[in-house]
PDB file of N, CA and C in Angstrom:
ATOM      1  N   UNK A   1       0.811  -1.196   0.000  1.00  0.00           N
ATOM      2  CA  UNK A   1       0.000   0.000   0.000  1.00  0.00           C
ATOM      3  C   UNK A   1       0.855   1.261   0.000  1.00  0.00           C
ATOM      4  N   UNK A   2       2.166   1.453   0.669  1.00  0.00           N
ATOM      5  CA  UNK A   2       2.928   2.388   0.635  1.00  0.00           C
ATOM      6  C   UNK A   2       3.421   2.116  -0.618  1.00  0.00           C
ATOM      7  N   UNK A   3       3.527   1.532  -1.550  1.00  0.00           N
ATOM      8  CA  UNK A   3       4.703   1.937  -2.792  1.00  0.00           C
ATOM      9  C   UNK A   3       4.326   1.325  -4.034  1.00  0.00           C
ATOM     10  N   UNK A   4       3.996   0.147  -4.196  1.00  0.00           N
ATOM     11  CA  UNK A   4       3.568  -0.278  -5.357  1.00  0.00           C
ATOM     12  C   UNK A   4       2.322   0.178  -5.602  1.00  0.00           C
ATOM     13  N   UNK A   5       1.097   0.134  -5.035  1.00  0.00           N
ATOM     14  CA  UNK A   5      -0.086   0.308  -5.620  1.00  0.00           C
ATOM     15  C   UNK A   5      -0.194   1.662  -6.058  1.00  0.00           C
ATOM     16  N   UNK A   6       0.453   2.731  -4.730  1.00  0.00           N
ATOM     17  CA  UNK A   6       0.504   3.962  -5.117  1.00  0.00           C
ATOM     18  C   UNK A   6       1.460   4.371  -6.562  1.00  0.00           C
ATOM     19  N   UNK A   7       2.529   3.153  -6.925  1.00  0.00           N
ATOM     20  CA  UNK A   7       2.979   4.175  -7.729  1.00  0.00           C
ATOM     21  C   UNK A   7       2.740   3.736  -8.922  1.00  0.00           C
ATOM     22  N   UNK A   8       1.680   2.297  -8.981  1.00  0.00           N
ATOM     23  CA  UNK A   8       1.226   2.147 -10.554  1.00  0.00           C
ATOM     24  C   UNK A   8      -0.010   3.392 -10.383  1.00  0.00           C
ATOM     25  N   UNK A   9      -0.849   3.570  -9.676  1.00  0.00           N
ATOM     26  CA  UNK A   9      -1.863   4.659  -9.421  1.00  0.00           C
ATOM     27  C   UNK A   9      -1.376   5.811 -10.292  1.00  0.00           C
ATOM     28  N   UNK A  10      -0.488   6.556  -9.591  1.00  0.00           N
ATOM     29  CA  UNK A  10       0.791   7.329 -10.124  1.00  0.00           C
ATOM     30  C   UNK A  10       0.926   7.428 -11.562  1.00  0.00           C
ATOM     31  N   UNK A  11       1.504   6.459 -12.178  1.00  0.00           N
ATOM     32  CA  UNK A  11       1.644   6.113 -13.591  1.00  0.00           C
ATOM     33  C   UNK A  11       1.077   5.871 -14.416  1.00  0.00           C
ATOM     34  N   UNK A  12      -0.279   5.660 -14.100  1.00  0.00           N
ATOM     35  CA  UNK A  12      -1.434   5.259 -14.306  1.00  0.00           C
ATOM     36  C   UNK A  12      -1.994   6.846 -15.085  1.00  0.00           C
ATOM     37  N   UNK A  13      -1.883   7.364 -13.964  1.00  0.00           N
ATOM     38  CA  UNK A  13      -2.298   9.082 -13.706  1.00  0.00           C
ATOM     39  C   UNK A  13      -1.195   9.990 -15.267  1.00  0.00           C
ATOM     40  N   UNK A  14      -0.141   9.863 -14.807  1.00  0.00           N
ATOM     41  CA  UNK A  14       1.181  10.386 -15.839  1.00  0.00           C
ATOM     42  C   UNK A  14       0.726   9.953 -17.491  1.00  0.00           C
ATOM     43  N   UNK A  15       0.220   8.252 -17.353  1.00  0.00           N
ATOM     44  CA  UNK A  15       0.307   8.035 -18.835  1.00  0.00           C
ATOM     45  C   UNK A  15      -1.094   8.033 -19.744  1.00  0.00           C
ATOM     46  N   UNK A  16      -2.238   8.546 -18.638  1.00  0.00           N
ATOM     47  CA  UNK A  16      -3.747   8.725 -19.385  1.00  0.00           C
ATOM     48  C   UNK A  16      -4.213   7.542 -19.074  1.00  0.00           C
ATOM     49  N   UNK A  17      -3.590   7.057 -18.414  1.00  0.00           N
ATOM     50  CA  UNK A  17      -4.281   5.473 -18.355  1.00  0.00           C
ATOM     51  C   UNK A  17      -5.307   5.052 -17.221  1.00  0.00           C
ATOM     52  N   UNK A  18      -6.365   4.955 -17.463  1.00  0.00           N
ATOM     53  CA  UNK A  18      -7.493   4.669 -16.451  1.00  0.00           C
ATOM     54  C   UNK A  18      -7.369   3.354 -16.004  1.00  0.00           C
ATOM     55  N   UNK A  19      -7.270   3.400 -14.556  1.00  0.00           N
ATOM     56  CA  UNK A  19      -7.299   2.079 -13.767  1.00  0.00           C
ATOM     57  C   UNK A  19      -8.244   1.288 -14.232  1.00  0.00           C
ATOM     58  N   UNK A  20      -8.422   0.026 -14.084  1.00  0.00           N
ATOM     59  CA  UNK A  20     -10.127  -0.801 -14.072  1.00  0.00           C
ATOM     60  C   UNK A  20     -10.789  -0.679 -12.880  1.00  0.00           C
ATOM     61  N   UNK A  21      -9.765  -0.366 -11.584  1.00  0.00           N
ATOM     62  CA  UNK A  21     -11.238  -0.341 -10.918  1.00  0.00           C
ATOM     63  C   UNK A  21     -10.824   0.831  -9.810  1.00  0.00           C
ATOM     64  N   UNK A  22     -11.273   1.508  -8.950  1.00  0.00           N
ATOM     65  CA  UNK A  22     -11.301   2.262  -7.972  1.00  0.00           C
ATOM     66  C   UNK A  22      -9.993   1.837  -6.994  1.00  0.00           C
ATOM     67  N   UNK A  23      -9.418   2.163  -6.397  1.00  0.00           N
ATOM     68  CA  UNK A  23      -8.704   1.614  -5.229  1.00  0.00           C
ATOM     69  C   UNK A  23      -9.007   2.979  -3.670  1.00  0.00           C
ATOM     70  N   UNK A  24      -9.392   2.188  -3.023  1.00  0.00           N
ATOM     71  CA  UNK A  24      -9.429   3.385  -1.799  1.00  0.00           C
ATOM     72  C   UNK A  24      -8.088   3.043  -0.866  1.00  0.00           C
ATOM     73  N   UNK A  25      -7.296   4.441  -0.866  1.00  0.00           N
ATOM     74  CA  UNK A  25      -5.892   3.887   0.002  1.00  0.00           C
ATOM     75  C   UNK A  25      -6.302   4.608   1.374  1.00  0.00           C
ATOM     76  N   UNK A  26      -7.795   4.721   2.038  1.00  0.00           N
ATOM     77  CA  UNK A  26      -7.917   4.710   3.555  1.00  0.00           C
ATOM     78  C   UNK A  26      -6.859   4.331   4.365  1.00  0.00           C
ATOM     79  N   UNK A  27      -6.436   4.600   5.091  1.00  0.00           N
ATOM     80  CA  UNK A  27      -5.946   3.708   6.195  1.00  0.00           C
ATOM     81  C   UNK A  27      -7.147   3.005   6.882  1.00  0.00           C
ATOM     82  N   UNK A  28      -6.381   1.770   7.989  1.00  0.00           N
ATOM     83  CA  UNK A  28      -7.335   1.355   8.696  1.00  0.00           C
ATOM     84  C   UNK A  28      -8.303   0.237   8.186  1.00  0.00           C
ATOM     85  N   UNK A  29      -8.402  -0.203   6.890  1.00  0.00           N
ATOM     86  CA  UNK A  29      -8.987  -0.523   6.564  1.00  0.00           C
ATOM     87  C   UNK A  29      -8.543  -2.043   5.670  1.00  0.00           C
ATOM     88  N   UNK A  30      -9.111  -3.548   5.611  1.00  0.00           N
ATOM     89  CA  UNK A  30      -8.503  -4.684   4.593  1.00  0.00           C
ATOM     90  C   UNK A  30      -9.268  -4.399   3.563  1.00  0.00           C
ATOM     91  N   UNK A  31     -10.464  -3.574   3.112  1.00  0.00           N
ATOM     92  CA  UNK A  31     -11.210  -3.681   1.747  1.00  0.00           C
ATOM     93  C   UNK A  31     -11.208  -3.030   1.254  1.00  0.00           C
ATOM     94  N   UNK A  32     -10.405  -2.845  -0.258  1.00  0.00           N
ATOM     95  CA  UNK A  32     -10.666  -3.356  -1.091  1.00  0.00           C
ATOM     96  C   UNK A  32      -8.673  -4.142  -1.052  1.00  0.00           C
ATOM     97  N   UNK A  33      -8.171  -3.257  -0.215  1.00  0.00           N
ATOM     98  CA  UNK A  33      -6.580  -3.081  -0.427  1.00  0.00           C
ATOM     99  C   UNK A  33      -6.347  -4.536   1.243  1.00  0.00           C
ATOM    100  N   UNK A  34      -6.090  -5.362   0.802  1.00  0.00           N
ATOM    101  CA  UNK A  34      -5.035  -5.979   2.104  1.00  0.00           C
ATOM    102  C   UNK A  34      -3.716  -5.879   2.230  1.00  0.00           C
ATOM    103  N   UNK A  35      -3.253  -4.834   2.971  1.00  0.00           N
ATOM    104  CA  UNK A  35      -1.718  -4.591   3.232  1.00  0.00           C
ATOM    105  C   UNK A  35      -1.034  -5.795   4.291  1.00  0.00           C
ATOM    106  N   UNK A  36      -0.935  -6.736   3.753  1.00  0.00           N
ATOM    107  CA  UNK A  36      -0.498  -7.690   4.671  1.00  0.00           C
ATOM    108  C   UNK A  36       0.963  -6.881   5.857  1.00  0.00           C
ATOM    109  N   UNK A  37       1.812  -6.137   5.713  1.00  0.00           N
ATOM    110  CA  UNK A  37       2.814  -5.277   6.217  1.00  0.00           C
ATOM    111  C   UNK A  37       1.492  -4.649   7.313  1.00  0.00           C
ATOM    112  N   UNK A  38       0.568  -3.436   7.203  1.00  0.00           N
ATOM    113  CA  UNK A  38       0.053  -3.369   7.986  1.00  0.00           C
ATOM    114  C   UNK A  38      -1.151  -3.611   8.612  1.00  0.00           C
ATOM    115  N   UNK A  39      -1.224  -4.856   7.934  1.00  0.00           N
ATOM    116  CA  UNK A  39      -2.128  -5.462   9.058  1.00  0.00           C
ATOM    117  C   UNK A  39      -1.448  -6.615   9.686  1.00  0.00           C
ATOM    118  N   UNK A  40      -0.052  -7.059   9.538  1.00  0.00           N
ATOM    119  CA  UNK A  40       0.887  -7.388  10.358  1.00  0.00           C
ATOM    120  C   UNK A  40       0.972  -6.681  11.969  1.00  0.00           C
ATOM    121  N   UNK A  41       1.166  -5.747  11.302  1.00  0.00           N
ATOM    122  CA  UNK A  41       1.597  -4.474  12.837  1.00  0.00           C
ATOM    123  C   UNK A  41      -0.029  -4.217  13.223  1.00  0.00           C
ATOM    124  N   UNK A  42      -0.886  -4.234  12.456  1.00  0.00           N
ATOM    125  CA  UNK A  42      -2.308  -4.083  13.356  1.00  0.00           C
ATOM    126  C   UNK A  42      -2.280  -2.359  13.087  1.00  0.00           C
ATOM    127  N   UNK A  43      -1.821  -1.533  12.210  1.00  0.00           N
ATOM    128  CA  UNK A  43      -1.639  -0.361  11.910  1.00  0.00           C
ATOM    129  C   UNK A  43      -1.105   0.239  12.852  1.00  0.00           C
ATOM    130  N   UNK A  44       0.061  -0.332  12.871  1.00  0.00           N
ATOM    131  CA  UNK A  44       1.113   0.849  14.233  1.00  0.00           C
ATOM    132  C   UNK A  44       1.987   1.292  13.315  1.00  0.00           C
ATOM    133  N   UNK A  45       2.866   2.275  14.011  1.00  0.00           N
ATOM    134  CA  UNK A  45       3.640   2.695  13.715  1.00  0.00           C
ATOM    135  C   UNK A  45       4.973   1.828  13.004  1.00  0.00           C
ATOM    136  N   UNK A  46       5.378   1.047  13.965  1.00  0.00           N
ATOM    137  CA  UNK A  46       6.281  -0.244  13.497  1.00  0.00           C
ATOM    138  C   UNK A  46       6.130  -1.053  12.096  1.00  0.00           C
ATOM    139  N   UNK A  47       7.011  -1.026  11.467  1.00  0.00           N
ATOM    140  CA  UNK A  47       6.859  -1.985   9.828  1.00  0.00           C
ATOM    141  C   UNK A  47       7.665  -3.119   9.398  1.00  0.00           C
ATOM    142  N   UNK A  48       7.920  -4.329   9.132  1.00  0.00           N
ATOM    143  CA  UNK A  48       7.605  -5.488   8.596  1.00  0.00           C
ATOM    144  C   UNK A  48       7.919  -5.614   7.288  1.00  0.00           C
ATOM    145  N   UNK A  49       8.966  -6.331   7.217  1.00  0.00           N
ATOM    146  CA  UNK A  49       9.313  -6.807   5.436  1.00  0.00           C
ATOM    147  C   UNK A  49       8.492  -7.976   4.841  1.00  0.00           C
ATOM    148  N   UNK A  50       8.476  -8.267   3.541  1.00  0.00           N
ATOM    149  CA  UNK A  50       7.777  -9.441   3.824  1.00  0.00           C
ATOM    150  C   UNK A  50       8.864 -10.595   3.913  1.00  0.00           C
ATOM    151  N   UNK A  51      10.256 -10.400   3.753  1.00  0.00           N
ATOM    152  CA  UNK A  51      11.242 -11.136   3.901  1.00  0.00           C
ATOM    153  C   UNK A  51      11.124 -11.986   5.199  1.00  0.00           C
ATOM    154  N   UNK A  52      10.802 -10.783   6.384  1.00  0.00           N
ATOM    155  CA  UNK A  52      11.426 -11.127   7.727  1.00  0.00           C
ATOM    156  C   UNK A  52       9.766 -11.647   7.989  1.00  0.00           C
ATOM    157  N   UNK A  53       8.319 -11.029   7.477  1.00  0.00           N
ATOM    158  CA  UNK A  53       7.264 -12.140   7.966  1.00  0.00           C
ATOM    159  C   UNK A  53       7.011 -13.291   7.255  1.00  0.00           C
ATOM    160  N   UNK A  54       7.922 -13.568   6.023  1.00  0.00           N
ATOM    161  CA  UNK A  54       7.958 -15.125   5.060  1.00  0.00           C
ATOM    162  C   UNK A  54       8.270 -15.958   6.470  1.00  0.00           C
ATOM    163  N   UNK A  55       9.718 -15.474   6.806  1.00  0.00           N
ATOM    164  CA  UNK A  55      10.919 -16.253   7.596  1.00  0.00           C
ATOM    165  C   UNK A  55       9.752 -16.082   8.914  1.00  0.00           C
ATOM    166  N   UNK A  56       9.121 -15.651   9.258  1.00  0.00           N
ATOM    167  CA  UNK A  56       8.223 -15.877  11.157  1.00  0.00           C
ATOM    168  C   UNK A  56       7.621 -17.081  10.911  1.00  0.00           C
ATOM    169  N   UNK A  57       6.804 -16.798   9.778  1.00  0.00           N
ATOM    170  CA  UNK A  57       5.554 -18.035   9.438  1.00  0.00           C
ATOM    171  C   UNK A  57       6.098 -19.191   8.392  1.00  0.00           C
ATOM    172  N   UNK A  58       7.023 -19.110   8.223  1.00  0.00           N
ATOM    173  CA  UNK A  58       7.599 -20.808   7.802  1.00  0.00           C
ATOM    174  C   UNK A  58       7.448 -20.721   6.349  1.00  0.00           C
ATOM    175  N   UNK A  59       7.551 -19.488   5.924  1.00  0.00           N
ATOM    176  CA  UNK A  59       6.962 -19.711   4.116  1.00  0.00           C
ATOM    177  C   UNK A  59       8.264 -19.317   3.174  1.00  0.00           C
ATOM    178  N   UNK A  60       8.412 -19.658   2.350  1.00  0.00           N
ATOM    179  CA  UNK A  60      10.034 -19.293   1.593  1.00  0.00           C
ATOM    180  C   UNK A  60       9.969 -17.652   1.334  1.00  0.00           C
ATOM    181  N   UNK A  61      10.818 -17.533   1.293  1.00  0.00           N
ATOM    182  CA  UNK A  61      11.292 -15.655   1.222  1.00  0.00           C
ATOM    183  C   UNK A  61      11.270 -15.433  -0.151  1.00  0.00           C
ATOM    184  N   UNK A  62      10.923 -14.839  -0.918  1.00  0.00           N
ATOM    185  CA  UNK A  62      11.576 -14.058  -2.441  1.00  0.00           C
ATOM    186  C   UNK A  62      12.880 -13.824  -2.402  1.00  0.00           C
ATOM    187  N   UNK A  63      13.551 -13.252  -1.505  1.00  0.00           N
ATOM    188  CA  UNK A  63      14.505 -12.432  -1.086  1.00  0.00           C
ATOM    189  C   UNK A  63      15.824 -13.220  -1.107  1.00  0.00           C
ATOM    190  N   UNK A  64      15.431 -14.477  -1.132  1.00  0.00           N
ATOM    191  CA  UNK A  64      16.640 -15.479  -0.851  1.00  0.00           C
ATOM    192  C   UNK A  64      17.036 -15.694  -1.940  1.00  0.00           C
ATOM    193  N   UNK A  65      17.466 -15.617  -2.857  1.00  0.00           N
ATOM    194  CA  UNK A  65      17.738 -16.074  -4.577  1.00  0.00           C
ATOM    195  C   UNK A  65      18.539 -15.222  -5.034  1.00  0.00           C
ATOM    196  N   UNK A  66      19.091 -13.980  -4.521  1.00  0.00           N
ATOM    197  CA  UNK A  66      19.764 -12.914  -4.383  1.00  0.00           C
ATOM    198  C   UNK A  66      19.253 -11.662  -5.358  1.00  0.00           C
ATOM    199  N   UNK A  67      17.700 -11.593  -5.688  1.00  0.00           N
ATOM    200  CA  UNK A  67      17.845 -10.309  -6.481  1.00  0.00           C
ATOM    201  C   UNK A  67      16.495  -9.800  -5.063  1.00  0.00           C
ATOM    202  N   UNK A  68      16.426  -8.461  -4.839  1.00  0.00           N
ATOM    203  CA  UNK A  68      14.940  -8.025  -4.040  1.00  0.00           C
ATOM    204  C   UNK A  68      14.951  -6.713  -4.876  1.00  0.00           C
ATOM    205  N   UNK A  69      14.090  -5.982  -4.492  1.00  0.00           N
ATOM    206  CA  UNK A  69      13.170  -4.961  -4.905  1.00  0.00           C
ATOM    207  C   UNK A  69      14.627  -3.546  -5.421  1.00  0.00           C
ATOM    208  N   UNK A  70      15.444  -3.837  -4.634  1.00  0.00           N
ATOM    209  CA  UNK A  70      16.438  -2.727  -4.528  1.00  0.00           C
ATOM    210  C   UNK A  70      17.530  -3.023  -5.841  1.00  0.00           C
ATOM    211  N   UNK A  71      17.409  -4.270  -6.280  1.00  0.00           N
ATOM    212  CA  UNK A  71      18.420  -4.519  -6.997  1.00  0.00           C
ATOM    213  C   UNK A  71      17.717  -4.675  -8.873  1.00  0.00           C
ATOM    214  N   UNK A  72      16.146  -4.701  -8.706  1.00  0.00           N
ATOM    215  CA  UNK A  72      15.816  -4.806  -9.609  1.00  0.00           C
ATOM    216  C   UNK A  72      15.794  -3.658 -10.856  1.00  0.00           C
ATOM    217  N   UNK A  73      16.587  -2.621 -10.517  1.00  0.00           N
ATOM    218  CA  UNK A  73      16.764  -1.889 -11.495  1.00  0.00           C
ATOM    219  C   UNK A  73      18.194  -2.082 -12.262  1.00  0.00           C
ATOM    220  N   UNK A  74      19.225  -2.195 -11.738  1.00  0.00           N
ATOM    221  CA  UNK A  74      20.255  -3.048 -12.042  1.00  0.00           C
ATOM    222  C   UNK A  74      20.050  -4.170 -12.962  1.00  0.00           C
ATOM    223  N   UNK A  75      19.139  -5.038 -12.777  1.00  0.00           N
ATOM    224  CA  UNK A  75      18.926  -6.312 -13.761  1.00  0.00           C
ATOM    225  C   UNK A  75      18.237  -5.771 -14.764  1.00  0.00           C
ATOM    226  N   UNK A  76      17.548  -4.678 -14.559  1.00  0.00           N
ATOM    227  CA  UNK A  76      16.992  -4.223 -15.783  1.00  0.00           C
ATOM    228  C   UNK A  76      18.239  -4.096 -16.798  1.00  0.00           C
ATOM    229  N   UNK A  77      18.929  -3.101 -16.166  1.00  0.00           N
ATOM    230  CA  UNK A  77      19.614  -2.418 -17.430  1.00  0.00           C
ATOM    231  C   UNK A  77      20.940  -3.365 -17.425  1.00  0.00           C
ATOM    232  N   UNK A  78      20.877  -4.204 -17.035  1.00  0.00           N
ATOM    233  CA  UNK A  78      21.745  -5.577 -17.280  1.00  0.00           C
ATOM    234  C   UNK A  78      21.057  -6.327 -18.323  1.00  0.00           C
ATOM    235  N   UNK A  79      19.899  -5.997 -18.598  1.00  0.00           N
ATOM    236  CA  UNK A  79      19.305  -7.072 -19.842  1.00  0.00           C
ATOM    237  C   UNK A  79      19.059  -8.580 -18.968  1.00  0.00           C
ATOM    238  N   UNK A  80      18.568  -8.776 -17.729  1.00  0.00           N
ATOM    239  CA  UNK A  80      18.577  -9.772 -16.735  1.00  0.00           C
ATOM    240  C   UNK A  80      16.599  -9.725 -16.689  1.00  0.00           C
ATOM    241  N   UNK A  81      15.844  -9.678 -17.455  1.00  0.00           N
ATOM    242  CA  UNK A  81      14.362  -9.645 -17.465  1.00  0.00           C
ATOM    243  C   UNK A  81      13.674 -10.791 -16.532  1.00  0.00           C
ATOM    244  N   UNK A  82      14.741 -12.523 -17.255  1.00  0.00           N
ATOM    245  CA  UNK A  82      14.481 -13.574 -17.042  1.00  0.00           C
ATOM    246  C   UNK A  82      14.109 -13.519 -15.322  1.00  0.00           C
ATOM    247  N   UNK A  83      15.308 -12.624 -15.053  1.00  0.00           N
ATOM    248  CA  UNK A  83      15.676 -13.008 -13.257  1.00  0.00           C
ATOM    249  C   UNK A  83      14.980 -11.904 -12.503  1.00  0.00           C
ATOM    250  N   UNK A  84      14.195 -11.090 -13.387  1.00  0.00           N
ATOM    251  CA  UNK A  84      13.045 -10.124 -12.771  1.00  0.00           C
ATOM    252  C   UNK A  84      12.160 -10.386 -12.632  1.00  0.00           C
ATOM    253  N   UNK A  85      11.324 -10.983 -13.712  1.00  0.00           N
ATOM    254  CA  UNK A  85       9.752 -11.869 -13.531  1.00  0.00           C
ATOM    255  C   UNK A  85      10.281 -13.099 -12.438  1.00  0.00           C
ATOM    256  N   UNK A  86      11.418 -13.945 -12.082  1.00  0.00           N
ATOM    257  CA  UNK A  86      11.175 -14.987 -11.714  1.00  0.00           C
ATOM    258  C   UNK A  86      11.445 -14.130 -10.342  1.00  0.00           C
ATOM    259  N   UNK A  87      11.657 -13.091  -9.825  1.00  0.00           N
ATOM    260  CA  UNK A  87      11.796 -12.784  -8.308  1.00  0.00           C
ATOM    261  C   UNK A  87      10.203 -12.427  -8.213  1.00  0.00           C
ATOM    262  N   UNK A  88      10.001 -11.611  -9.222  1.00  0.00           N
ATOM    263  CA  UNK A  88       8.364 -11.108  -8.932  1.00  0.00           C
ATOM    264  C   UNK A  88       7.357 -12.006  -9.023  1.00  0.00           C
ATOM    265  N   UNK A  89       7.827 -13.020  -9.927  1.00  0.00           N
ATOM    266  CA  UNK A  89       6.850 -14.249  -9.555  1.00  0.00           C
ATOM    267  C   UNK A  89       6.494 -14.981  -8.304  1.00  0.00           C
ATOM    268  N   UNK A  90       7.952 -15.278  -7.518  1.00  0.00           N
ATOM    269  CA  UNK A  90       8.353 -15.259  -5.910  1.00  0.00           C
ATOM    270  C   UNK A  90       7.825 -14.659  -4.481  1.00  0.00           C
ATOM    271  N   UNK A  91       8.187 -13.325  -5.549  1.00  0.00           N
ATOM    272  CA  UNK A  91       7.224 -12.477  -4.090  1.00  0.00           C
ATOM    273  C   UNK A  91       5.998 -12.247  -4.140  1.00  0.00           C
ATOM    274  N   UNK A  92       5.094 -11.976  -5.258  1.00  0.00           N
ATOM    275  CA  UNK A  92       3.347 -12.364  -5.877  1.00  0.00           C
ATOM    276  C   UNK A  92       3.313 -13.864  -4.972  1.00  0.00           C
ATOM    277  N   UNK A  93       4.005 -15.255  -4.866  1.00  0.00           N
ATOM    278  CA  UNK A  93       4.063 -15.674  -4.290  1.00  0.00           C
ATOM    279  C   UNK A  93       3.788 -16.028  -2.865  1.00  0.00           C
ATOM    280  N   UNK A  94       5.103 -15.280  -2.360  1.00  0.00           N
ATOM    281  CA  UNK A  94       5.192 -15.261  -0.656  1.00  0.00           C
ATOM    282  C   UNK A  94       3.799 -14.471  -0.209  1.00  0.00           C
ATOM    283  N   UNK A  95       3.378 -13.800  -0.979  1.00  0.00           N
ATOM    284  CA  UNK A  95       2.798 -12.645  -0.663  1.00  0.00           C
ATOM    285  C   UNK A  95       1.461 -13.133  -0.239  1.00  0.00           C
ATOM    286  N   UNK A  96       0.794 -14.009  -1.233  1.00  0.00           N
ATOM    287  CA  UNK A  96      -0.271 -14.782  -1.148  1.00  0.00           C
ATOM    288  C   UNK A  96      -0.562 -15.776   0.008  1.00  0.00           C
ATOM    289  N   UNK A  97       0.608 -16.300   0.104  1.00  0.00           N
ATOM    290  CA  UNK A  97       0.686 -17.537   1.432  1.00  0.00           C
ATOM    291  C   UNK A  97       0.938 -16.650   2.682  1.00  0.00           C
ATOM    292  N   UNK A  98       1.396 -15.609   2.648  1.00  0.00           N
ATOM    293  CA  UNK A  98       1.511 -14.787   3.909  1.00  0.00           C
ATOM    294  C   UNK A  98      -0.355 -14.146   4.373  1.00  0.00           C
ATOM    295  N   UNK A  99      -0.733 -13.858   3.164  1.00  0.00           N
ATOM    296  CA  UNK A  99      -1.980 -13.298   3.196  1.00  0.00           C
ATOM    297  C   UNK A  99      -2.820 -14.515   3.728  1.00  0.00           C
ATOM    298  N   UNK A 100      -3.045 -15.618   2.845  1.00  0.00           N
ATOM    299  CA  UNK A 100      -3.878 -17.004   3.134  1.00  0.00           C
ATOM    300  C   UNK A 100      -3.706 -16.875   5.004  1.00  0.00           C
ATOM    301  N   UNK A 101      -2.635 -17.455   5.220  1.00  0.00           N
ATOM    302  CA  UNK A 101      -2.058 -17.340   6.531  1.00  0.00           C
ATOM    303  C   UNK A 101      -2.642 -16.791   7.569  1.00  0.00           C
ATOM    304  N   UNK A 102      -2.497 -15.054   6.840  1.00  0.00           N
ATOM    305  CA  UNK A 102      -3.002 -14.347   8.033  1.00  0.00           C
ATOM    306  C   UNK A 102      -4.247 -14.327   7.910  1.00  0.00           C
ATOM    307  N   UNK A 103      -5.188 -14.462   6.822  1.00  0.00           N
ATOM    308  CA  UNK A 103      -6.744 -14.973   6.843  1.00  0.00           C
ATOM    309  C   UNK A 103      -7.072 -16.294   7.761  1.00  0.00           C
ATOM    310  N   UNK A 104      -6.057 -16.990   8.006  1.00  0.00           N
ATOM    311  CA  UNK A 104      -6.546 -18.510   8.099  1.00  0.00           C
ATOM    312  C   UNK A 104      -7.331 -19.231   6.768  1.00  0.00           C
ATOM    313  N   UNK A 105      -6.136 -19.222   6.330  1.00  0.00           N
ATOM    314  CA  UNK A 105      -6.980 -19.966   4.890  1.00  0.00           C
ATOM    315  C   UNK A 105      -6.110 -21.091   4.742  1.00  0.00           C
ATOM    316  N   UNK A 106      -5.032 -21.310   5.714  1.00  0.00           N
ATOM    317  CA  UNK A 106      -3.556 -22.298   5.073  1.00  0.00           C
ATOM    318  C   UNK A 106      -3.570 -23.401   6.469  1.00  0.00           C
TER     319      UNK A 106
END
């Protein structure tokens, strides 16, 4: 909720491009947006990777394969695409089983 959604929103906005659907970035709130990060913390102040809540709840990390979020601009302009979709495939991943999880769905 802090960075990705806002900054396809963002780009979205820059390139004329109309979202498909509404997003409300309320705080406080799991609907329509589940911020698994803060609804980890229960909306405190304190924040949560999903690296370090993969590794609490027993689920594989993205992070471990050696590329994360910080390095993925580098592989860009390395011509490294292959090893960009397969981290983002990873963390779309973790992300889901962290979510299931904290629903009780797993």
């Amino acid at each position: 909720m802090e960075f990705d959604l806002r900054f396809i929103y963002k780009r979205s906005v820059i390139n004329n491009i109309k979202p498909s659907r509404f997003l409300n970035f309320a705080r406080y709130r799991s609907d329509p947006i589940f911020d698994t990060m803060k609804e980890w913390e229960k909306w405190g102040a304190q924040g949560t990777s999903l690296h370090k809540l993969s590794i609490a709840l027993g689920i594989a990390s993205p992070k471990e394969e050696g590329i994360d979020g910080s390095k993925v601009y580098d592989y860009f302009l390395a011509g490294k695409s292959d090893e960009i979709a397969k981290y983002c495939e990873r963390d779309v991943e973790a992300t889901r089983k962290v979510y299931k999880r904290m629903i009780f769905e797993s």
